[in-house]
Protein backbone atom coordinates (compact mmCIF):
# COMPACT_ATOMS: atom_id res chain seq x y z
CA UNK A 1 26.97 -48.38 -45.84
CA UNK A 2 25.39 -49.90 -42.88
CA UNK A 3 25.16 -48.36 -39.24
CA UNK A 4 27.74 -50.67 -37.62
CA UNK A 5 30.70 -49.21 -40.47
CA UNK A 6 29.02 -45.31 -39.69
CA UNK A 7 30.17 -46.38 -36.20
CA UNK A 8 32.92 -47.66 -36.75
CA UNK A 9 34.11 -44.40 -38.84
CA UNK A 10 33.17 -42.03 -36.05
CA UNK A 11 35.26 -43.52 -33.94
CA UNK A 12 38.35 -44.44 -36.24
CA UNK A 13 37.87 -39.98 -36.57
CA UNK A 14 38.08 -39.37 -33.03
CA UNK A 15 40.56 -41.47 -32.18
CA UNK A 16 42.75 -40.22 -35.66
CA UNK A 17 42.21 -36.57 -34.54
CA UNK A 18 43.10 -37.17 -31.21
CA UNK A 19 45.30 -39.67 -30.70
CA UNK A 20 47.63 -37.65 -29.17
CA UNK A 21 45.44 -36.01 -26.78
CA UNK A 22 42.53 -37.79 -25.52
CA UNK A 23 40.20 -40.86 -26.54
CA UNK A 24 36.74 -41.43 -25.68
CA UNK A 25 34.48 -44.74 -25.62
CA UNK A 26 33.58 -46.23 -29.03
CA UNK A 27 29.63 -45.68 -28.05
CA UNK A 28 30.02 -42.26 -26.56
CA UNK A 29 26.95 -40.14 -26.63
CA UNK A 30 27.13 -36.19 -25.57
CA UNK A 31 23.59 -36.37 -24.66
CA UNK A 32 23.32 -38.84 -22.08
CA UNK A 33 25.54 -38.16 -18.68
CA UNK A 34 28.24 -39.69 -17.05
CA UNK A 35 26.01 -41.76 -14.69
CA UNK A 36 23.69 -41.52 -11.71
CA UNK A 37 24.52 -39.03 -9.15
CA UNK A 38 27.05 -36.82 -11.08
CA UNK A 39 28.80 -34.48 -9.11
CA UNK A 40 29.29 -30.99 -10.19
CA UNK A 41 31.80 -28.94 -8.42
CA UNK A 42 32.42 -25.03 -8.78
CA UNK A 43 34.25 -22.15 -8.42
CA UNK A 44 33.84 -18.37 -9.20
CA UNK A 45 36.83 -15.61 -9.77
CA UNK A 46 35.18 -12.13 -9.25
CA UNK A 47 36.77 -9.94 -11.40
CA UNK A 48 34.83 -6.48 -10.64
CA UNK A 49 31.17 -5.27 -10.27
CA UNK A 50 30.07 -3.61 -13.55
CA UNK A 51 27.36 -1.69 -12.29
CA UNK A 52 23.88 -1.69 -9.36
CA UNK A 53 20.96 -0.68 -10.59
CA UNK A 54 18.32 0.06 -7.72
CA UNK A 55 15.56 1.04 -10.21
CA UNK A 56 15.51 -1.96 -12.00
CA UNK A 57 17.06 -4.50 -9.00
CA UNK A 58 19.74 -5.77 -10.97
CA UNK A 59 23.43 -6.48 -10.31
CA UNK A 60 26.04 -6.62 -12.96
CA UNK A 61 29.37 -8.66 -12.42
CA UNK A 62 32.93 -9.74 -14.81
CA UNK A 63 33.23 -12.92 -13.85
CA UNK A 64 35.02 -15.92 -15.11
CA UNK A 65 32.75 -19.19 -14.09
CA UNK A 66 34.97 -22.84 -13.59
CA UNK A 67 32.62 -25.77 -13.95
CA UNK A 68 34.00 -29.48 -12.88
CA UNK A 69 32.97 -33.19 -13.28
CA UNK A 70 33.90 -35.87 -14.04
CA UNK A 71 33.63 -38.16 -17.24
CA UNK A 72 34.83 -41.44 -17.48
CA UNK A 73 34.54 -42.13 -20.72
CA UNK A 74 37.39 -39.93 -21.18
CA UNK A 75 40.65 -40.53 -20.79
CA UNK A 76 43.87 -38.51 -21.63
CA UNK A 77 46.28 -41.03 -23.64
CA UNK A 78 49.72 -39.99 -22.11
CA UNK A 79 50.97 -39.10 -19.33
CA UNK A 80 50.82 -35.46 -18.81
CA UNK A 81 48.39 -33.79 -15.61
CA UNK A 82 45.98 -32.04 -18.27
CA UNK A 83 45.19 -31.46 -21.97
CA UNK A 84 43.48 -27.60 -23.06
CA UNK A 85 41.24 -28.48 -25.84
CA UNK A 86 39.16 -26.30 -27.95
CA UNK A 87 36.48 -24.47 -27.01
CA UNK A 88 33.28 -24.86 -29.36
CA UNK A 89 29.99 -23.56 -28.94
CA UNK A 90 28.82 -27.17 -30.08
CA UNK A 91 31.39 -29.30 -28.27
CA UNK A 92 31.63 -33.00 -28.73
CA UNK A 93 31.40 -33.76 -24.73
CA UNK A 94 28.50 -33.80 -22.54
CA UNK A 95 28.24 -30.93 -20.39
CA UNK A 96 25.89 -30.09 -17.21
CA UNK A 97 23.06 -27.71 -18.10
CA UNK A 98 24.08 -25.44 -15.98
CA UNK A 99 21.19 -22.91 -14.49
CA UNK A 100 21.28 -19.80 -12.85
CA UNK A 101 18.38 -19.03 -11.14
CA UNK A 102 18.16 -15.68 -10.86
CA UNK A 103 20.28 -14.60 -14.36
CA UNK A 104 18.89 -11.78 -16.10
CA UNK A 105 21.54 -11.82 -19.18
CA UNK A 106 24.56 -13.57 -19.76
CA UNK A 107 27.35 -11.87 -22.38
CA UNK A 108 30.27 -14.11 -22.96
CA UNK A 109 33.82 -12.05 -23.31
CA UNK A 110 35.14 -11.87 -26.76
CA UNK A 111 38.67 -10.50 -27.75
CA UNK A 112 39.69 -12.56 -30.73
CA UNK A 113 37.96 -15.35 -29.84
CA UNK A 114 35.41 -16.26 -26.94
CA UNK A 115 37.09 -16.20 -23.69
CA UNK A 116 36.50 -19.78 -22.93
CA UNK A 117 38.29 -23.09 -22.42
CA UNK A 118 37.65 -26.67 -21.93
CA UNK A 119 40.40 -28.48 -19.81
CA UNK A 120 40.62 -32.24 -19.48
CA UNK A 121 42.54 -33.60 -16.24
CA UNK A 122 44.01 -37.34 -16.19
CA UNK A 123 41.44 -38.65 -13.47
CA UNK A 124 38.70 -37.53 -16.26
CA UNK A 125 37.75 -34.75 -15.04
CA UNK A 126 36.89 -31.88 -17.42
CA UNK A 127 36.83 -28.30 -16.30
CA UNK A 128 35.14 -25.81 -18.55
CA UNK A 129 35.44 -21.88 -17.53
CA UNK A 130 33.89 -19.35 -19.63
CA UNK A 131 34.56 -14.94 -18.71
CA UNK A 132 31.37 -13.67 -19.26
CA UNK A 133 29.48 -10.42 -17.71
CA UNK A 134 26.17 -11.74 -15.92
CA UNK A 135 23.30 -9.30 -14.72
CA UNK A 136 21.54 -10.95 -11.71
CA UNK A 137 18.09 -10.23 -10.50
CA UNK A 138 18.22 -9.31 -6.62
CA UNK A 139 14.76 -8.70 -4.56
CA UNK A 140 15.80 -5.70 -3.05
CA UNK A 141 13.85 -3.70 -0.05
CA UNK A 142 14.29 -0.14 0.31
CA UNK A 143 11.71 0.62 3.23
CA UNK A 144 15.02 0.84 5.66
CA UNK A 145 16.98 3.08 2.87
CA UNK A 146 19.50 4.58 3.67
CA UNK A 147 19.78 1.55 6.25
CA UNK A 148 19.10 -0.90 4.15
CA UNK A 149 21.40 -3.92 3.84
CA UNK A 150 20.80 -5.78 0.46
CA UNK A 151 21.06 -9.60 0.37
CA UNK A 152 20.63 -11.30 -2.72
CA UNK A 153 20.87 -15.10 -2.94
CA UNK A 154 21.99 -16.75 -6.53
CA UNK A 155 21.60 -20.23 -7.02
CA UNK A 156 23.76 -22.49 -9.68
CA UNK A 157 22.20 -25.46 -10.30
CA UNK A 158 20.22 -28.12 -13.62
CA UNK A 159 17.34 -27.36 -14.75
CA UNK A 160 16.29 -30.80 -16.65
CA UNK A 161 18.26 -33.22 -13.62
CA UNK A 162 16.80 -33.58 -10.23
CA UNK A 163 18.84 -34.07 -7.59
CA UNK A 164 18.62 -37.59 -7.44
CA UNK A 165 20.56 -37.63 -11.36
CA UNK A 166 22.81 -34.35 -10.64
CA UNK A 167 24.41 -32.34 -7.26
CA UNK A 168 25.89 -29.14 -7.23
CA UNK A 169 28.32 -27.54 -4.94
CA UNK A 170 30.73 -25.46 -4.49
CA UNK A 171 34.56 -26.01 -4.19
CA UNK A 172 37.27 -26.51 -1.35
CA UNK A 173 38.04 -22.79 -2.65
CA UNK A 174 35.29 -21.49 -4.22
CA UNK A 175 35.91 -17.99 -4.58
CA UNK A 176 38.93 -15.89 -5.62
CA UNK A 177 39.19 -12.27 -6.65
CA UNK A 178 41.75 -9.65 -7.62
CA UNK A 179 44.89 -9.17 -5.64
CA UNK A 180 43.52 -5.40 -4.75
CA UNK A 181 40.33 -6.81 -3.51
CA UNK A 182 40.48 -5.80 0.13
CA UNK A 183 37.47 -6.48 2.30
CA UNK A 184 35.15 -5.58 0.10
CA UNK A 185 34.53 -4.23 -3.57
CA UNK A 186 33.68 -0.43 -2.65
CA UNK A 187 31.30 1.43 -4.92
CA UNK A 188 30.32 4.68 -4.51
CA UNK A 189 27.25 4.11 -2.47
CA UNK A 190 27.91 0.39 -1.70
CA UNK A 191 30.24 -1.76 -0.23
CA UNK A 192 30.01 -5.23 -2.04
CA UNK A 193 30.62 -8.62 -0.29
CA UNK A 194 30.45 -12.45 -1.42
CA UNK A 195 30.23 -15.13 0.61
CA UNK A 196 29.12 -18.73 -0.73
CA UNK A 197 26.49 -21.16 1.58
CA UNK A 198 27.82 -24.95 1.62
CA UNK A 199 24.61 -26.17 3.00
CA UNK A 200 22.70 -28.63 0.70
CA UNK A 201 19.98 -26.36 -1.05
CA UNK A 202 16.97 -27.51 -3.03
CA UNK A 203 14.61 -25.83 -5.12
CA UNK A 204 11.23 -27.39 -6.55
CA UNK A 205 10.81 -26.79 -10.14
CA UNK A 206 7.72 -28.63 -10.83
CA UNK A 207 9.07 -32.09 -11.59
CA UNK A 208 11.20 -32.58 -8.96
CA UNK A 209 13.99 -31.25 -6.64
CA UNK A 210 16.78 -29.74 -7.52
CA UNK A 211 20.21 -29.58 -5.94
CA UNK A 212 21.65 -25.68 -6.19
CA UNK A 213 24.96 -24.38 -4.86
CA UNK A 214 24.14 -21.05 -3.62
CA UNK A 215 25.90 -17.74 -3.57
CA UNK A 216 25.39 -14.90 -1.07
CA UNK A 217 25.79 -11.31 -2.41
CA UNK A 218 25.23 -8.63 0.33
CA UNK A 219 25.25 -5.11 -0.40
CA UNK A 220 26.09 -2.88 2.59
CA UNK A 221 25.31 0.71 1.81
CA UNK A 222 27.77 3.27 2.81
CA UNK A 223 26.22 5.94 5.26
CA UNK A 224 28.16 8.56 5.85
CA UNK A 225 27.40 10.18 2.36
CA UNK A 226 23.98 10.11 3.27
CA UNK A 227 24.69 11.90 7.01
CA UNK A 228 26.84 14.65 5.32
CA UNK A 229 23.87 15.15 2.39
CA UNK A 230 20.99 14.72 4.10
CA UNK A 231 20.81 13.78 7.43
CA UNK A 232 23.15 16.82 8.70
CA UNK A 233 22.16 19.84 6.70
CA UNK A 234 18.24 18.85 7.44
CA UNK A 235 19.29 18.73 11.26
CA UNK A 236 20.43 21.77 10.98
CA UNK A 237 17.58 23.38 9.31
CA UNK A 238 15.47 22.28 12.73
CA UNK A 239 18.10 23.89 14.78
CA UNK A 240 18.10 27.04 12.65
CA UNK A 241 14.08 27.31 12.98
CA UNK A 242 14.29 27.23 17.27
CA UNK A 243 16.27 30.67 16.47
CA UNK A 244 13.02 32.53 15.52
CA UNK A 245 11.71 32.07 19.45
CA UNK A 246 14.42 34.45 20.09
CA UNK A 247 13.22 36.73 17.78
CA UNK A 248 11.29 39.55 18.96
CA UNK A 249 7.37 38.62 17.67
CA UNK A 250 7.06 41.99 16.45
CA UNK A 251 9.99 42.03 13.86
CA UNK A 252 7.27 39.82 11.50
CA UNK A 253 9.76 40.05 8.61
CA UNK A 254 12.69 38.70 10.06
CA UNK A 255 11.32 35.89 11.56
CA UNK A 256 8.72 35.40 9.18
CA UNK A 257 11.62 35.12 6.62
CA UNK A 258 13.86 32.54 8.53
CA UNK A 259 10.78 29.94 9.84
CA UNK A 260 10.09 30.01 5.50
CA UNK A 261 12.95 29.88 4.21
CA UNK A 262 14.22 26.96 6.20
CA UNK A 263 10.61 25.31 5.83
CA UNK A 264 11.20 25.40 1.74
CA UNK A 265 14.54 24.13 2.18
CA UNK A 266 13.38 21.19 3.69
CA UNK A 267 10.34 20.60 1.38
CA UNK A 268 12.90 20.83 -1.87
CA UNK A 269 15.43 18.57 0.30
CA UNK A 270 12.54 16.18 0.34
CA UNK A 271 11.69 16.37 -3.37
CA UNK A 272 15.68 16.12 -3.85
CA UNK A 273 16.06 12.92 -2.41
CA UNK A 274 12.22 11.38 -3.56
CA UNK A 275 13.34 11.96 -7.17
CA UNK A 276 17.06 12.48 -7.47
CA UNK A 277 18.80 11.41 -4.53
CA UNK A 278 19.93 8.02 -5.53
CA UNK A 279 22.52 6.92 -7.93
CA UNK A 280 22.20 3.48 -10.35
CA UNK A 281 25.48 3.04 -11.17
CA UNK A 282 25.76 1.16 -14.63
CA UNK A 283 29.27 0.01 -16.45
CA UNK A 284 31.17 2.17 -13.57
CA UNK A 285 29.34 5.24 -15.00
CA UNK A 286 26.81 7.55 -12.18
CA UNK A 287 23.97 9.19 -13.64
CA UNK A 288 21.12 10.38 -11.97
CA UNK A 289 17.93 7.75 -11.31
CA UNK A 290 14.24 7.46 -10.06
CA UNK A 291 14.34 7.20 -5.90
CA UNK A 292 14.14 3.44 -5.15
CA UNK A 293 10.16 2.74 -4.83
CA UNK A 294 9.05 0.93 -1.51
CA UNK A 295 5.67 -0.17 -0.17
CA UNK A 296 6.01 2.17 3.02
CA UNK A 297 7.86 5.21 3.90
CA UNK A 298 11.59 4.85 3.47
CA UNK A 299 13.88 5.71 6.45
CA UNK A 300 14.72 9.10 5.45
CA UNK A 301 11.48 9.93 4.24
CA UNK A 302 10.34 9.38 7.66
CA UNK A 303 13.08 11.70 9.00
CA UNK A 304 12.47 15.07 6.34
CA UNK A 305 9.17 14.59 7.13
CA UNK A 306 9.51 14.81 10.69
CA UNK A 307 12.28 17.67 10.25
CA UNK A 308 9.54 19.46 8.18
CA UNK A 309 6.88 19.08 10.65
CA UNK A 310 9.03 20.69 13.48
CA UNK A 311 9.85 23.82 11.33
CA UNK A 312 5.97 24.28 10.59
CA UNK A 313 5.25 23.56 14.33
CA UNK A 314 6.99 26.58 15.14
CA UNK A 315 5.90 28.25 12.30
CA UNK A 316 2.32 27.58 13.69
CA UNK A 317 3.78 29.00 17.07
CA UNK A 318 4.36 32.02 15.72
CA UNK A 319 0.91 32.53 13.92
CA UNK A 320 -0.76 32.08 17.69
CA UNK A 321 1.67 34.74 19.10
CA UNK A 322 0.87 36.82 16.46
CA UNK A 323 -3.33 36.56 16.81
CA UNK A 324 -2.63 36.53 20.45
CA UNK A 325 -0.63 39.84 20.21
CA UNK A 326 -3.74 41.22 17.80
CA UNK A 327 -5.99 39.92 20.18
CA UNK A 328 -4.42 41.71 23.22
CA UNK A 329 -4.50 45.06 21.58
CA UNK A 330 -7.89 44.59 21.11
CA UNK A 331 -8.35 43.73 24.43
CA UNK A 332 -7.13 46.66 26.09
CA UNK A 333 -9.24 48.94 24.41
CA UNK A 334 -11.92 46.99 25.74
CA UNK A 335 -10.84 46.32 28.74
CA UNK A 336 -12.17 49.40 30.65
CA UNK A 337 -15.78 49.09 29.21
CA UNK A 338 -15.54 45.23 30.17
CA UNK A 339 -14.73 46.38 33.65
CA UNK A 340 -17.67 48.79 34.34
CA UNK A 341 -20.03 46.43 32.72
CA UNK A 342 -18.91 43.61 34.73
CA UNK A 343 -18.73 46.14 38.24
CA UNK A 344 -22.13 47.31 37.23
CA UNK A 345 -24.11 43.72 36.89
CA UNK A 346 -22.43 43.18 40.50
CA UNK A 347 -24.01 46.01 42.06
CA UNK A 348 -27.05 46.20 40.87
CA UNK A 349 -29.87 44.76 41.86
CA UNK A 350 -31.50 41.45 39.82
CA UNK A 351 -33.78 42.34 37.66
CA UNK A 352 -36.64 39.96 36.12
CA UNK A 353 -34.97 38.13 33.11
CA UNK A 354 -31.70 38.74 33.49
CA UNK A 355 -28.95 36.93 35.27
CA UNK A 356 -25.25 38.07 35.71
CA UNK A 357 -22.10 36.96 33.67
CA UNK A 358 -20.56 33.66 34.83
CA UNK A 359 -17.19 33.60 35.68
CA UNK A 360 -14.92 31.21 35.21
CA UNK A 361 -13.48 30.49 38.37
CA UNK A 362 -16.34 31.48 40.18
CA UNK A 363 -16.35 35.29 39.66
CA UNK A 364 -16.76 37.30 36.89
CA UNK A 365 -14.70 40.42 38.15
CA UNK A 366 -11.89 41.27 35.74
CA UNK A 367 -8.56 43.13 37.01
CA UNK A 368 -5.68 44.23 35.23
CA UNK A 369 -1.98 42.96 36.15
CA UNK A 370 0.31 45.59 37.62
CA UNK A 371 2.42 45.94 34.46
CA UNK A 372 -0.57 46.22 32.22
CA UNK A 373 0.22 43.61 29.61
CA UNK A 374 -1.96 40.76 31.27
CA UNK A 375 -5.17 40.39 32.42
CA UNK A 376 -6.15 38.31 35.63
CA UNK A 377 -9.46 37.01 37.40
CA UNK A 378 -9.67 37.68 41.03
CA UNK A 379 -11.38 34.96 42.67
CA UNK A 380 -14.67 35.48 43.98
CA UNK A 381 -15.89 32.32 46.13
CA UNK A 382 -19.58 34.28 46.98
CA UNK A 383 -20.72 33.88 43.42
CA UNK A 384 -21.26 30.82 41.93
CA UNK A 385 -22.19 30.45 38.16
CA UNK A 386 -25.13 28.14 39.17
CA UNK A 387 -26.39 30.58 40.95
CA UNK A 388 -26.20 32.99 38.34
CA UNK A 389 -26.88 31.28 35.01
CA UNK A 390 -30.53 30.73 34.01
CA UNK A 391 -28.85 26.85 32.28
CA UNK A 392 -25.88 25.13 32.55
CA UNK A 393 -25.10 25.03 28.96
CA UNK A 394 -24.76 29.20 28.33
CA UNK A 395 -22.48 29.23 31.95
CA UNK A 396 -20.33 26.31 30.13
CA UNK A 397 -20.49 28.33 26.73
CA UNK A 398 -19.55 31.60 28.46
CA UNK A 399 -17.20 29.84 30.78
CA UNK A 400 -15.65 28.49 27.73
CA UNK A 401 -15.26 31.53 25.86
CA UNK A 402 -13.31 33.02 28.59
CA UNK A 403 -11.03 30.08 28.86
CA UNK A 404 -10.44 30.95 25.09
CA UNK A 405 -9.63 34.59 25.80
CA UNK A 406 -7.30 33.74 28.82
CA UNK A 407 -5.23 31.18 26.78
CA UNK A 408 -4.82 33.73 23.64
CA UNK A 409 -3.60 36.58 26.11
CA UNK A 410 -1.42 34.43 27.50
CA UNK A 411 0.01 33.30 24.07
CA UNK A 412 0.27 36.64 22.61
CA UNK A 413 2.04 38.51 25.85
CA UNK A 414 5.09 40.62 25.47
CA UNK A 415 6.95 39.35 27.35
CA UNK A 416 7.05 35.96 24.93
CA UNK A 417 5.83 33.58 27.47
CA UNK A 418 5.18 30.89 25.05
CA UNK A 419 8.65 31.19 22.99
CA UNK A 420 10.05 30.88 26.10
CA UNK A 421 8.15 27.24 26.68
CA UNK A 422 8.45 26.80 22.90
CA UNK A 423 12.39 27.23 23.52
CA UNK A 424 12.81 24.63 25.66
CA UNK A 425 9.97 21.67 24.10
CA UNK A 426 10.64 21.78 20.91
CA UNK A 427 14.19 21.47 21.38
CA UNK A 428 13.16 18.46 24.42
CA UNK A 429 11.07 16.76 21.43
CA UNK A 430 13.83 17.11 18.64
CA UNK A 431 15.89 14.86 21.00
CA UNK A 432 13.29 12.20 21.84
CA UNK A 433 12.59 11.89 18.23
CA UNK A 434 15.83 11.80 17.06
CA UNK A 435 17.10 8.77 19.84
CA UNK A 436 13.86 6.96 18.92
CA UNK A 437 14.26 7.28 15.70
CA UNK A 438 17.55 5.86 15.06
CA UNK A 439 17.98 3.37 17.86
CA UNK A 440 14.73 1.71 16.32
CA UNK A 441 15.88 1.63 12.53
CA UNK A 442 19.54 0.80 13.02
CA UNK A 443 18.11 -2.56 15.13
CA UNK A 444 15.51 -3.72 12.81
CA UNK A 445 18.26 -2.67 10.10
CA UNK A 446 20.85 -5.24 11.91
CA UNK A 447 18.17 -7.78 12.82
CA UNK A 448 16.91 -7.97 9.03
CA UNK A 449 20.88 -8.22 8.28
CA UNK A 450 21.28 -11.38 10.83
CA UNK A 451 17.86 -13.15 9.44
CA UNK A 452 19.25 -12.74 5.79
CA UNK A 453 22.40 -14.60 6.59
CA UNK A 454 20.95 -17.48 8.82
């Protein structure tokens, strides 16, 4: 049998088995396409996100996926709008080779059968749609997190015809979803939106352009969890640790106690959120998940940190009242030796080698306060340490010391002169920190948002 009667029996077949239906040209060939320039149209129906995995970057989606073009070589034989034919994983048509960019798996849906379709319309167009569950790859950035607005761009579009053969795009109505949509698919920690970009968008591939119909998947992160978990109770914590400056410094347990406690809290809050605090939620099922991993310190890392700072700020405050308060005792058992020494190098006469005790306001007489808890220098414009010292450096040395001694005795006085200056900074600073701190990440958080959808 020669090759002209092998053609002429493939076609007597198709035209026997589907001479109802459909016929097709007598030299058809599934591998070669319609023509030049074949437009390929689509259309998506979003039927529920499976799951978001932040570890990995992935997103999972139902969808079912329409594919259209058009095929002249087709041609329905009556009159009716449409013929369903078939589906079969080796069909007898030529279909686009259809390539998703950034598809990490692709599951078609199976019940009986594969839940898939091939529909021919009487202008020759066929329309092939095919439910299938699709994991996408998204680049996701997590240095704003828990401000962090997700975008993640998917591109449809041939991977063997350039654009000059093939171009992809989407539909007059290219998405549809279910009838309890809303605004938005809502996910525990996500609110999930879809948008599609009818621009003309190319990608290289190494032998040419290709034309892509892109879609726009944006993952807006809800917040308020996040404020009542974290954000709140580590507030709070700060606010707790300005209550020890009202503490009497000699009640060391108590408020040794509370500036610890609250300190630890915040350190395990930390460690909470670093290695437990976020969700990947996979076939609508939470379980518990590695922190999502960024370059640079991530939004509410910056903010525990800070929280824990303050609370070991005043826990530093309250180890300098307490060597201050040491330091005083120490002082006034002193203090009356210090005095006759210092009266005595006054009065005296100079002697050969020595040289009196700089001061550090120019005098070196020391008096007490009337209440006896501080101690004062009395200024003494007669004596000059220059006139005094032997060097410069041992009256800077000694003038420094009593600088030192001055400060600590005013740290560690009773009557809690620096809680009451603690009281009102660290409070002061809280508030500067806290309007910096989230006027600056909720605009680069909306202006990364804006340059993602341009």
């Amino acid at each position: 049998m020669g090759p002209s009667a092998s053609l002429s029996l493939v076609a007597m077949f198709h035209l026997v088995r589907s001479k109802d239906l459909y016929e097709m040209e007598t030299e058809y060939s599934k591998n070669m396409p319609p023509g030049k320039d074949v437009d390929v149209s689509l259309s998506l129906h979003i039927n529920r996100i499976s799951g978001v995995d932040e570890s990995k970057e992935e997103i999972a989606l139902d969808v079912f996926l329409h594919v259209y073009w058009e095929d002249p070589r087709i041609r329905i034989l009556d009159n009716t709008s449409q013929v369903e034919l078939t589906w079969d994983k080796d069909p007898r048509f030529w279909i686009p080779d259809l390539y998703i960019r950034q598809l990490r798996e692709m599951k078609v849906l199976t019940l009986f059968q594969d839940i898939a379709s091939i529909r021919l319309y009487n202008n020759s167009t066929l329309r092939i749609s095919i439910g299938a569950t699709i994991i996408i790859k998204c680049d996701m950035d997590f240095v704003l997190y828990p401000l962090d607005v997700q975008t993640c761009a998917v591109d449809f579009g041939s991977y063997k015809y350039t654009m000059m053969d093939m171009k992809f795009r989407w539909r007059e109505d290219p998405l549809s979803f279910p009838s309890d949509f809303g605004d938005g698919f809502r996910l525990p920690r996500y609110v999930v939106s879809f948008v599609t970009d009818n621009r003309s968008n190319v990608i290289y591939y190494g032998d040419g352009n290709h034309s892509t119909a892109r879609l726009v998947i944006t993952l807006s992160r809800e917040l308020r969890s996040h404020l009542l978990e974290s954000y709140l109770p580590s507030t709070l914590f700060v606010i707790m640790s300005w209550g020890s400056f009202v503490v009497m410094p000699e009640v060391v347990p108590g408020r040794m106690v509370l500036l610890v406690t609250t300190l630890l809290s915040l350190v395990t809050m930390f460690d909470t959120i670093r290695i437990h605090g976020v969700f990947a939620y996979e076939w609508s099922n939470a379980k518990k998940n590695n922190s999502p991993s960024a370059l640079e310190l991530k939004c509410i890392e910056v903010w525990l940190i800070s929280c824990t700072l303050f609370v070991f700020l005043a826990l530093v405050e309250y180890f300098v009242v307490l060597f201050g308060m040491r330091y005083d005792k120490h002082w006034r058992h002193k203090k009356g030796d210090l005095d006759r020494g210092l009266g005595g190098v006054d009065s005296g006469p100079s002697r050969p080698g020595a040289f009196n005790v700089p001061t550090l306001f120019g005098t070196n007489k020391v008096h007490a306060a009337s209440d006896n808890n501080t101690v004062v220098v009395a200024d003494n414009a007669n004596v000059t340490a220059k006139a005094q010292c032997p060097s410069s450096s041992a009256a800077g040395k000694l003038r420094f010391q009593l600088l030192t001694k001055h400060v600590i005795l005013y740290c560690g006085s009773q009557r809690g002169t620096l809680d009451q200056v603690s009281l009102a900074l660290f409070p002061l600073c809280f508030v500067v920190f806290s309007v910096v701190y989230w006027i600056s990440y909720i605009g680069e958080s909306r202006r990364k948002s804006l340059s993602a959808n341009v």
